[in-house]
N, C-alpha and C. Protein backbone atom coordinates (compact mmCIF):
# COMPACT_ATOMS: atom_id res chain seq x y z
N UNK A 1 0.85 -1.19 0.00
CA UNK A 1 0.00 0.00 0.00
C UNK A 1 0.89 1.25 0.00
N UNK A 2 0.79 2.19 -0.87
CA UNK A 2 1.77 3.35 -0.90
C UNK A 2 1.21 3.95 0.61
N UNK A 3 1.85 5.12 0.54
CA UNK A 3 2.17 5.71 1.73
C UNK A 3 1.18 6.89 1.77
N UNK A 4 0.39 7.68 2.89
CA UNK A 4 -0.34 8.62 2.69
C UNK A 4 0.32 9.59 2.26
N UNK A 5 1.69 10.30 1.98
CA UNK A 5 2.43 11.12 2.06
C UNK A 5 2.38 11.30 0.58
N UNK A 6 2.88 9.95 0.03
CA UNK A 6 2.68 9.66 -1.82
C UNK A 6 1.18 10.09 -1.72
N UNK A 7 0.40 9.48 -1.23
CA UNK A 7 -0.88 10.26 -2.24
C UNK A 7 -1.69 11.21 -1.64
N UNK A 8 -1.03 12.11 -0.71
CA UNK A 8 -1.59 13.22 -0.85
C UNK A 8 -0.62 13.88 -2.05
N UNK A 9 0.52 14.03 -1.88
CA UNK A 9 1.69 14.89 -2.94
C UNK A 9 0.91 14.31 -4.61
N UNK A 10 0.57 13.25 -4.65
CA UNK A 10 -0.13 12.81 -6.29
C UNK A 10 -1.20 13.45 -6.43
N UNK A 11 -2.13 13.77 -5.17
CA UNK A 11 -3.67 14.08 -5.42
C UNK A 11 -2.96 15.85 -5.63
N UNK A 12 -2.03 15.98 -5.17
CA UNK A 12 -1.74 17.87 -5.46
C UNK A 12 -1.63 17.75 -6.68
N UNK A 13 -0.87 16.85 -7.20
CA UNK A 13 -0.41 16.73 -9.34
C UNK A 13 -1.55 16.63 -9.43
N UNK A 14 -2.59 15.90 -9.51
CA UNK A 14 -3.61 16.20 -10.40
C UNK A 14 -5.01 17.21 -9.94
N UNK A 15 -4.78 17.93 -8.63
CA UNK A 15 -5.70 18.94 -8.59
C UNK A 15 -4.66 20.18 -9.33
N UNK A 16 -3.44 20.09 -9.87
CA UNK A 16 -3.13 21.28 -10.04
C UNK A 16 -3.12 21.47 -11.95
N UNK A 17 -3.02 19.95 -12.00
CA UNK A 17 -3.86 20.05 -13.54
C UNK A 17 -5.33 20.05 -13.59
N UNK A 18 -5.77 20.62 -12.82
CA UNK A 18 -7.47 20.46 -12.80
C UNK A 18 -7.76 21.84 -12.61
N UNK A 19 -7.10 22.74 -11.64
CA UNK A 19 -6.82 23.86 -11.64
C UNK A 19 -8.10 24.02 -10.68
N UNK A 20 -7.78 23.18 -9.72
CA UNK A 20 -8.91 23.42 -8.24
C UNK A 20 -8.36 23.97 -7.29
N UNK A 21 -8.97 25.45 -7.33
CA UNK A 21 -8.05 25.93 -6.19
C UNK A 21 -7.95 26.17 -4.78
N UNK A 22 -9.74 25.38 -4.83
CA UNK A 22 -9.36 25.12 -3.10
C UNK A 22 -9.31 24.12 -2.61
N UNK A 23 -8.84 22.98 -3.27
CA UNK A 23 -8.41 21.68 -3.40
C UNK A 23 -6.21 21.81 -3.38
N UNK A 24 -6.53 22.94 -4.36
CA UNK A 24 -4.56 22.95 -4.25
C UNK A 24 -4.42 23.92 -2.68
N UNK A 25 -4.73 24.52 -2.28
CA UNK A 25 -3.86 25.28 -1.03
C UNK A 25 -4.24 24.23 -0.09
N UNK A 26 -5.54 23.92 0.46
CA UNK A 26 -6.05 22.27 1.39
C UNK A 26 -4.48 21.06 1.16
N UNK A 27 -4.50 20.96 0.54
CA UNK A 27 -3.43 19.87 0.34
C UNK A 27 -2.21 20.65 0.52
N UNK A 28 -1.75 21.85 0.14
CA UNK A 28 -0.34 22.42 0.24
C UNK A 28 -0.38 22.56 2.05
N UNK A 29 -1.35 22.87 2.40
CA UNK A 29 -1.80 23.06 3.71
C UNK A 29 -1.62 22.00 4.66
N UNK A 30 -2.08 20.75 4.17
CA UNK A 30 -1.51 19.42 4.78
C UNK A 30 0.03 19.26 4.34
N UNK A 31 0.28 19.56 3.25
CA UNK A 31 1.52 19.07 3.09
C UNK A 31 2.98 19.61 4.19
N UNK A 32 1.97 21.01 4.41
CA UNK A 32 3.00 21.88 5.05
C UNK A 32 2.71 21.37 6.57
N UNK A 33 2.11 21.37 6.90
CA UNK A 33 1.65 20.57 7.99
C UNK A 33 2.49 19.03 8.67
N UNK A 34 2.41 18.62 7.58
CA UNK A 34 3.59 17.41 7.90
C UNK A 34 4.75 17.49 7.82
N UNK A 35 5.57 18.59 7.01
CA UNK A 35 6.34 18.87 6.97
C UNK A 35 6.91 19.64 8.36
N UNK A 36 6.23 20.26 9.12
CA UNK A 36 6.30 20.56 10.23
C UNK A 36 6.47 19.86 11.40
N UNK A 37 5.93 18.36 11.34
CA UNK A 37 6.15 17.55 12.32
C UNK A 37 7.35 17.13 11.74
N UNK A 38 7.52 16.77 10.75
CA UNK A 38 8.87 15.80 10.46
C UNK A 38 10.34 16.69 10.66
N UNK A 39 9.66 18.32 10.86
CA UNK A 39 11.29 18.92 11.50
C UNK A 39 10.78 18.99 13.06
N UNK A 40 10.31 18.76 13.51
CA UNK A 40 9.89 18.88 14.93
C UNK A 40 10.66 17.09 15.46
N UNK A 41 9.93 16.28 14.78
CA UNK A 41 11.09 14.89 15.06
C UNK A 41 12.20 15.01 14.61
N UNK A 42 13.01 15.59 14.09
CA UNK A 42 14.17 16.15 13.51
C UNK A 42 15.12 17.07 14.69
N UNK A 43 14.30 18.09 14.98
CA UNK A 43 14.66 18.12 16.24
C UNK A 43 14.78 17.35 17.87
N UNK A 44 14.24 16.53 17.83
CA UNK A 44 14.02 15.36 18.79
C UNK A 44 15.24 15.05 18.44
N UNK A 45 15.90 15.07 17.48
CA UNK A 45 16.93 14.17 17.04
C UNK A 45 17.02 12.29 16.85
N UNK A 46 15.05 11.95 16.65
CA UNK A 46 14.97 10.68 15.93
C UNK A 46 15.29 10.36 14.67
N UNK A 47 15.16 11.93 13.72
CA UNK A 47 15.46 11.98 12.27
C UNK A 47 14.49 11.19 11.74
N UNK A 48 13.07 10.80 11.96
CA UNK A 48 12.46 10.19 11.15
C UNK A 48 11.29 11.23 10.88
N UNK A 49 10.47 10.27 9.62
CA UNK A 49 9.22 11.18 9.22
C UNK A 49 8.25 10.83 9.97
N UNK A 50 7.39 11.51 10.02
CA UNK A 50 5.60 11.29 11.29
C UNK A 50 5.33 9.80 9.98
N UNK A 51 4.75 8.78 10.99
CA UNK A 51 3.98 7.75 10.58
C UNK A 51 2.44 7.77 9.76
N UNK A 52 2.18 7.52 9.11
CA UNK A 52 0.72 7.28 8.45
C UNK A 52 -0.08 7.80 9.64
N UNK A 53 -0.07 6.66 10.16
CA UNK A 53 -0.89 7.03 11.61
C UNK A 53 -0.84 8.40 11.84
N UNK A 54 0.29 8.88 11.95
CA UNK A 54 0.07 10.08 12.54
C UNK A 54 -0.38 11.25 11.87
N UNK A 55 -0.11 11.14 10.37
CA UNK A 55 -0.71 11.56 9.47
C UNK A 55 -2.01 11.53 9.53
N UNK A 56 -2.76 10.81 9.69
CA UNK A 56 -3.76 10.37 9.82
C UNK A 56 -4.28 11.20 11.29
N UNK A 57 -3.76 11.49 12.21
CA UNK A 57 -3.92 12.08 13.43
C UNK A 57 -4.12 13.50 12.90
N UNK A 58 -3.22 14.06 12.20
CA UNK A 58 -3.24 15.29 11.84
C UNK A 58 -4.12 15.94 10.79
N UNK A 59 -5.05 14.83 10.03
CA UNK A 59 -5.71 14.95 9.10
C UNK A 59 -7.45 15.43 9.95
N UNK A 60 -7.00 14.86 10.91
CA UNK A 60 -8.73 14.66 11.73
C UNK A 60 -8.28 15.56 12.34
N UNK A 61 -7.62 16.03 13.36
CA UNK A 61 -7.19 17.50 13.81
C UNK A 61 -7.54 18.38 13.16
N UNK A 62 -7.23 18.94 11.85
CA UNK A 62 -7.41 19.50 10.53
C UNK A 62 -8.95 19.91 10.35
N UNK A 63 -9.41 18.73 10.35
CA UNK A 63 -11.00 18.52 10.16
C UNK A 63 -11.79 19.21 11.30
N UNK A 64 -11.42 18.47 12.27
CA UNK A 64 -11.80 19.54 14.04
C UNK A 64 -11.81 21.04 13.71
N UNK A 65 -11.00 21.36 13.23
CA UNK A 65 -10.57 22.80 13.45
C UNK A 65 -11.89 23.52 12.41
N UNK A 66 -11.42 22.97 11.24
CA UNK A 66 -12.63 23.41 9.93
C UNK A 66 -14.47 22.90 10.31
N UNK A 67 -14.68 22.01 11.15
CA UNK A 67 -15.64 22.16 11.59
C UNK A 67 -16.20 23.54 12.49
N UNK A 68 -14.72 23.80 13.80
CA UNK A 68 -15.51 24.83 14.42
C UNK A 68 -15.17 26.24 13.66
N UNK A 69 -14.41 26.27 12.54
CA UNK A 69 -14.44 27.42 11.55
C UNK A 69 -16.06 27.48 10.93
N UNK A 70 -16.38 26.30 10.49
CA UNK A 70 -17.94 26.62 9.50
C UNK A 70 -18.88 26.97 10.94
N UNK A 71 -18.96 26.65 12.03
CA UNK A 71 -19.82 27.02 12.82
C UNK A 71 -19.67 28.70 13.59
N UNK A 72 -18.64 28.61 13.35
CA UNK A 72 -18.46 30.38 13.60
C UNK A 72 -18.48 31.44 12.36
N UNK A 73 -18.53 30.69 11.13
CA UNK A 73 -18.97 31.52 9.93
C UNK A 73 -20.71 31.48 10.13
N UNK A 74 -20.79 30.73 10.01
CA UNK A 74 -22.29 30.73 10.09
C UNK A 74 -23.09 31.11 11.09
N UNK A 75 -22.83 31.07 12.44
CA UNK A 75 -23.03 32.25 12.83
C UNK A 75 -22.72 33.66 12.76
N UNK A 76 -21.92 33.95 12.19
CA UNK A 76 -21.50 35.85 11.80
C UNK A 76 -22.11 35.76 10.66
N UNK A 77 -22.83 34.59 9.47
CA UNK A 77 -23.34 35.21 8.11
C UNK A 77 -22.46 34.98 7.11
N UNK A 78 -21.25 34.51 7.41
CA UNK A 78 -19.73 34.79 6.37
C UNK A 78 -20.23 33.28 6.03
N UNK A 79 -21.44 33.01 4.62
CA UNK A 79 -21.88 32.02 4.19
C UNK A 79 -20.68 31.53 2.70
N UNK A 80 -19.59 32.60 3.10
CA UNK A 80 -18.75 32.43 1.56
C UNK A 80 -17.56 31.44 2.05
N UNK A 81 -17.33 31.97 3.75
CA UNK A 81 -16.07 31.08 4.09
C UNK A 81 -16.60 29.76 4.93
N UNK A 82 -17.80 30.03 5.06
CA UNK A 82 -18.38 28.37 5.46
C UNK A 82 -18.24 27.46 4.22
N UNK A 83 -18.94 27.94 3.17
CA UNK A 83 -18.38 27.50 2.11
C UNK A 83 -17.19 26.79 1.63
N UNK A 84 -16.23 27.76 1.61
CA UNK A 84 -14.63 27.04 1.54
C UNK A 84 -14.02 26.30 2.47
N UNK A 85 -15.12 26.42 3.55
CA UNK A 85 -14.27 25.38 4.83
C UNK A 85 -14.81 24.15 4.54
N UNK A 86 -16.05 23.78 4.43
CA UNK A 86 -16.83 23.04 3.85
C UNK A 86 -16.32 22.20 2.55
N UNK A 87 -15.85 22.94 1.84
CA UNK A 87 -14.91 21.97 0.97
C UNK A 87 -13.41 21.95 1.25
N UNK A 88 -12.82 22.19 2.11
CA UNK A 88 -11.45 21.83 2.79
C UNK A 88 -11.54 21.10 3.34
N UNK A 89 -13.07 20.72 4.52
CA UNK A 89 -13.14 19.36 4.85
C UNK A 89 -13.61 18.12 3.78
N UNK A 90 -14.21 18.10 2.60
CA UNK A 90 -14.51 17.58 1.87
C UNK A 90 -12.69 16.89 1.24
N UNK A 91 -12.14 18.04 1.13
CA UNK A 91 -10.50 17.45 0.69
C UNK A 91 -9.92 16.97 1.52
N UNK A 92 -9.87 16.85 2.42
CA UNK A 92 -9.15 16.52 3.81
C UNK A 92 -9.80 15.17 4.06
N UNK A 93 -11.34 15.16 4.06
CA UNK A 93 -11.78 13.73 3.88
C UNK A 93 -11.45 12.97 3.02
N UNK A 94 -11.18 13.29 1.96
CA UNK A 94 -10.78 12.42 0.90
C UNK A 94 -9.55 11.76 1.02
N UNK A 95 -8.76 12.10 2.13
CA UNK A 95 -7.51 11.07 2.54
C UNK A 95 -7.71 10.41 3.78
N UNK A 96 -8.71 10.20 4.09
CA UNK A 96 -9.31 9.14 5.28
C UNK A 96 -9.56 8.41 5.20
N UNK A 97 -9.35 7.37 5.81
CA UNK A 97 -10.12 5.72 5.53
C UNK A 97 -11.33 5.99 5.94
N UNK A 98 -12.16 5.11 5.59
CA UNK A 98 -14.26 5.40 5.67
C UNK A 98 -14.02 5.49 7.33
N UNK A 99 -15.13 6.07 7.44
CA UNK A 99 -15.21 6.80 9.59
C UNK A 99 -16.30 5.70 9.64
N UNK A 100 -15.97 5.26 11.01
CA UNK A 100 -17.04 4.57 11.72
C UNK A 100 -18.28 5.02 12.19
N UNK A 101 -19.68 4.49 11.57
CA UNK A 101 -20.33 5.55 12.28
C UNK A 101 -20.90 4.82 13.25
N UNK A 102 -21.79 5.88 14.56
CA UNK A 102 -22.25 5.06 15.86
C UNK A 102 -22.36 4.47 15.99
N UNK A 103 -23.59 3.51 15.13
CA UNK A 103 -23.52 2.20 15.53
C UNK A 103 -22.69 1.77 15.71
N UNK A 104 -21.97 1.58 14.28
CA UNK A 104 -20.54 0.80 14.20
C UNK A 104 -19.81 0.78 15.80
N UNK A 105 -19.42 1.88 16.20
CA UNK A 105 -18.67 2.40 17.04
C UNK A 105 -19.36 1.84 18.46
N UNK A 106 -20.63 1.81 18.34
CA UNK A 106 -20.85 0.79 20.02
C UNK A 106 -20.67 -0.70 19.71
N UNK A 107 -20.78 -1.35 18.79
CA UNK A 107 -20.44 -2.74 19.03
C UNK A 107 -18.99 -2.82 18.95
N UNK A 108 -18.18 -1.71 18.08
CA UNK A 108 -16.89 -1.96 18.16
C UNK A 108 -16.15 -1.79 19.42
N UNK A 109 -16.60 -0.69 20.13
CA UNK A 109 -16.26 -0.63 21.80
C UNK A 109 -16.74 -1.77 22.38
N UNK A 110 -17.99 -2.60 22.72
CA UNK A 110 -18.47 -3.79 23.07
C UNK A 110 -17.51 -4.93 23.00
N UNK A 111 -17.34 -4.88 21.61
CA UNK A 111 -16.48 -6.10 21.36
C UNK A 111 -15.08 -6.01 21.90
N UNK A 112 -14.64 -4.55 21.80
CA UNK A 112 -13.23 -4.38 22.39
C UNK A 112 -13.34 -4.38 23.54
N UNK A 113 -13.82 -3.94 24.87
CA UNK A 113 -14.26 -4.47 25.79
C UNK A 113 -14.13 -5.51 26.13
N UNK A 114 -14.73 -6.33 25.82
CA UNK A 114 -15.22 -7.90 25.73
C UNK A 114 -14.02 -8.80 25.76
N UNK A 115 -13.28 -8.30 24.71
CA UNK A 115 -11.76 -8.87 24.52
C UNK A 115 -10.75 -8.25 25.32
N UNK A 116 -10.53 -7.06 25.73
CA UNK A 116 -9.49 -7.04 26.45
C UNK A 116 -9.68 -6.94 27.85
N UNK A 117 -11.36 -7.64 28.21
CA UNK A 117 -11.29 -7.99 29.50
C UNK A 117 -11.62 -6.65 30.05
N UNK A 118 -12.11 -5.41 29.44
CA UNK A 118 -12.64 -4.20 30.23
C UNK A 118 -13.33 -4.53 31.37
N UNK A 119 -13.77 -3.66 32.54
CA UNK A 119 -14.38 -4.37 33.48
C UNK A 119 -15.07 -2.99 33.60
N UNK A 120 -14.16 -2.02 33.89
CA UNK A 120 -14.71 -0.29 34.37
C UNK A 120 -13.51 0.85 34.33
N UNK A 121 -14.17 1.86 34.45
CA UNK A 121 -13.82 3.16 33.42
C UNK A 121 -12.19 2.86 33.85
N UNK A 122 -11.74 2.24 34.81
CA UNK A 122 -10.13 2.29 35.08
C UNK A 122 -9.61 1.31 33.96
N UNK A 123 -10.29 0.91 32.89
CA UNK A 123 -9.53 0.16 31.87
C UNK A 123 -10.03 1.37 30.79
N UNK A 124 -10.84 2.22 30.97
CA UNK A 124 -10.64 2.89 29.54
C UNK A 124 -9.51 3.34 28.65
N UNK A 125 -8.53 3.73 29.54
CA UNK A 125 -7.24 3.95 28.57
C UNK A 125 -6.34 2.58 27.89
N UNK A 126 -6.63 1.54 28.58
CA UNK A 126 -6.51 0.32 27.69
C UNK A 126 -7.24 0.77 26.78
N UNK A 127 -8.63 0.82 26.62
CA UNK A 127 -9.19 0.23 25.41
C UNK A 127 -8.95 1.42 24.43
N UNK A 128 -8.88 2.71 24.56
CA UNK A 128 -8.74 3.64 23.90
C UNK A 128 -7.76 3.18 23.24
N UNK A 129 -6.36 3.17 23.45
CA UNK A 129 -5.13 3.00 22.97
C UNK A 129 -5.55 1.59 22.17
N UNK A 130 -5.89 0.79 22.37
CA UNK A 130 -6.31 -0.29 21.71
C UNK A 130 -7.01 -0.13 19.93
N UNK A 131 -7.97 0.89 20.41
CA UNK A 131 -9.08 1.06 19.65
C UNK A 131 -7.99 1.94 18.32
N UNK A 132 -7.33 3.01 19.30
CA UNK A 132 -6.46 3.76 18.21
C UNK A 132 -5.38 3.15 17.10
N UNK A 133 -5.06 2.27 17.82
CA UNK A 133 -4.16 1.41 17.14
C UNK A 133 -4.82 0.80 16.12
N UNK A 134 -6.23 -0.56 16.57
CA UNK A 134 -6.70 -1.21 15.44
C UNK A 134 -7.17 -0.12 14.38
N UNK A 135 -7.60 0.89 14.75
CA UNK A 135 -8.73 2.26 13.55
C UNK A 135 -8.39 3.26 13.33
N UNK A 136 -6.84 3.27 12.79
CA UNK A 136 -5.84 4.67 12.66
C UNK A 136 -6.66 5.56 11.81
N UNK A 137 -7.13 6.68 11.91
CA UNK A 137 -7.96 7.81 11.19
C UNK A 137 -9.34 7.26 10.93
N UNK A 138 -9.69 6.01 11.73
CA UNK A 138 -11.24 6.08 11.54
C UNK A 138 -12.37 6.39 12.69
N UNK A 139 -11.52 6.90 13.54
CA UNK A 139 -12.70 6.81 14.68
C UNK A 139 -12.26 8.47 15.52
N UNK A 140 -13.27 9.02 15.45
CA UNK A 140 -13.11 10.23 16.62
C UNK A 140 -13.17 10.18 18.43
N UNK A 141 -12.08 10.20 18.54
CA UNK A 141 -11.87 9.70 20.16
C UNK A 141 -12.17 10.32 21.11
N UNK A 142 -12.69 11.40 20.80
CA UNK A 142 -14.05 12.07 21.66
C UNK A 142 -15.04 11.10 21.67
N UNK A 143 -15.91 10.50 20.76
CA UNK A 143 -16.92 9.70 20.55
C UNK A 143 -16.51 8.92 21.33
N UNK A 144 -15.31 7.91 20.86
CA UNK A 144 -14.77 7.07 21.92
C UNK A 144 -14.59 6.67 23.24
N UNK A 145 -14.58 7.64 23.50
CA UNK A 145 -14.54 8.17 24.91
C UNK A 145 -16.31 8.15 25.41
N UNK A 146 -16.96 8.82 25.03
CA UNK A 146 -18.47 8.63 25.25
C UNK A 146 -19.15 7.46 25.75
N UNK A 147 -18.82 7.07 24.11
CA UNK A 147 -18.98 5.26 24.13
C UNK A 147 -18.64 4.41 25.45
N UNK A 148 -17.28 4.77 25.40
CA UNK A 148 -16.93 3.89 26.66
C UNK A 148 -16.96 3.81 27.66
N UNK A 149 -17.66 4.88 28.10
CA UNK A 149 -17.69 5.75 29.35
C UNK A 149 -19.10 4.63 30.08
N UNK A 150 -20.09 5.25 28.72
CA UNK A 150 -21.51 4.57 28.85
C UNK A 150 -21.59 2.85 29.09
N UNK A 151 -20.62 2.54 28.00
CA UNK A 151 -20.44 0.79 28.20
C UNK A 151 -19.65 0.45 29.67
N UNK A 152 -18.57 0.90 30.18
CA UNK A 152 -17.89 0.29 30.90
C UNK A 152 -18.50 1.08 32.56
């Protein structure tokens, strides 16, 4: 499986022959973005690049942010930059693996539970870390947290 890094940098080649332009700064925007962690581990002095995963961490971060941007446009009326946030998350989604939705997300806590022997909320950070690991960029760990709160 190529690397998220390869195809966000490919999806920039062909939004920039497409000449989408709020599709090209969204992606220059991630790009720069990762580029930022990978001198930040650079400074750590591990010298490596951020992981998929973490890519993936920073993609839903991204998304967080542009959600509470469209809700504060739309309240002031600024229906032009709800707009463009609205499709920045639309681009930003497009490098996500499919999101779990609720349902999904209570039997998947259930079952994780179930298996690693959850008992009560003093195993939630087991299962969290668990959950993050098996569903790198598919699950919002706020929700997660909800979920598990209610189950365990």
């Amino acid at each position: 499986m190529e690397s998220m890094r390869i195809k966000i940098k490919e999806s920039l080649n062909h939004n920039l022959k497409n000449k989408d332009e709020v599709a090209i700064s969204t992606i220059r925007l991630i790009l720069a973005a990762i580029k930022d962690h990978d001198i930040q581990n650079r400074t750590k002095k591990d010298n490596s690049e951020i992981t998929d995963e973490e890519i993936l961490n920073l993609l839903q971060k991204m998304i967080k942010q542009r959600h509470e941007s469209v809700s504060i446009y739309e309240k002031a009326g600024r229906l032009d930059l709800k707009k463009r946030e609205e499709k920045e998350i639309e681009v930003i989604n497009s490098f996500l693996p499919k999101q779990i939705t609720k349902d999904e997300l209570e039997k998947i806590v259930k079952d994780s539970a179930k298996e690693l022997d959850c008992k009560s909320i003093k195993d939630m950070g087991k299962l969290i870390s668990y959950l993050k690991e098996k569903y790198p960029g598919q699950l919002d760990m706020k929700e997660v947290a909800t979920v598990a709160k209610k189950i365990l």
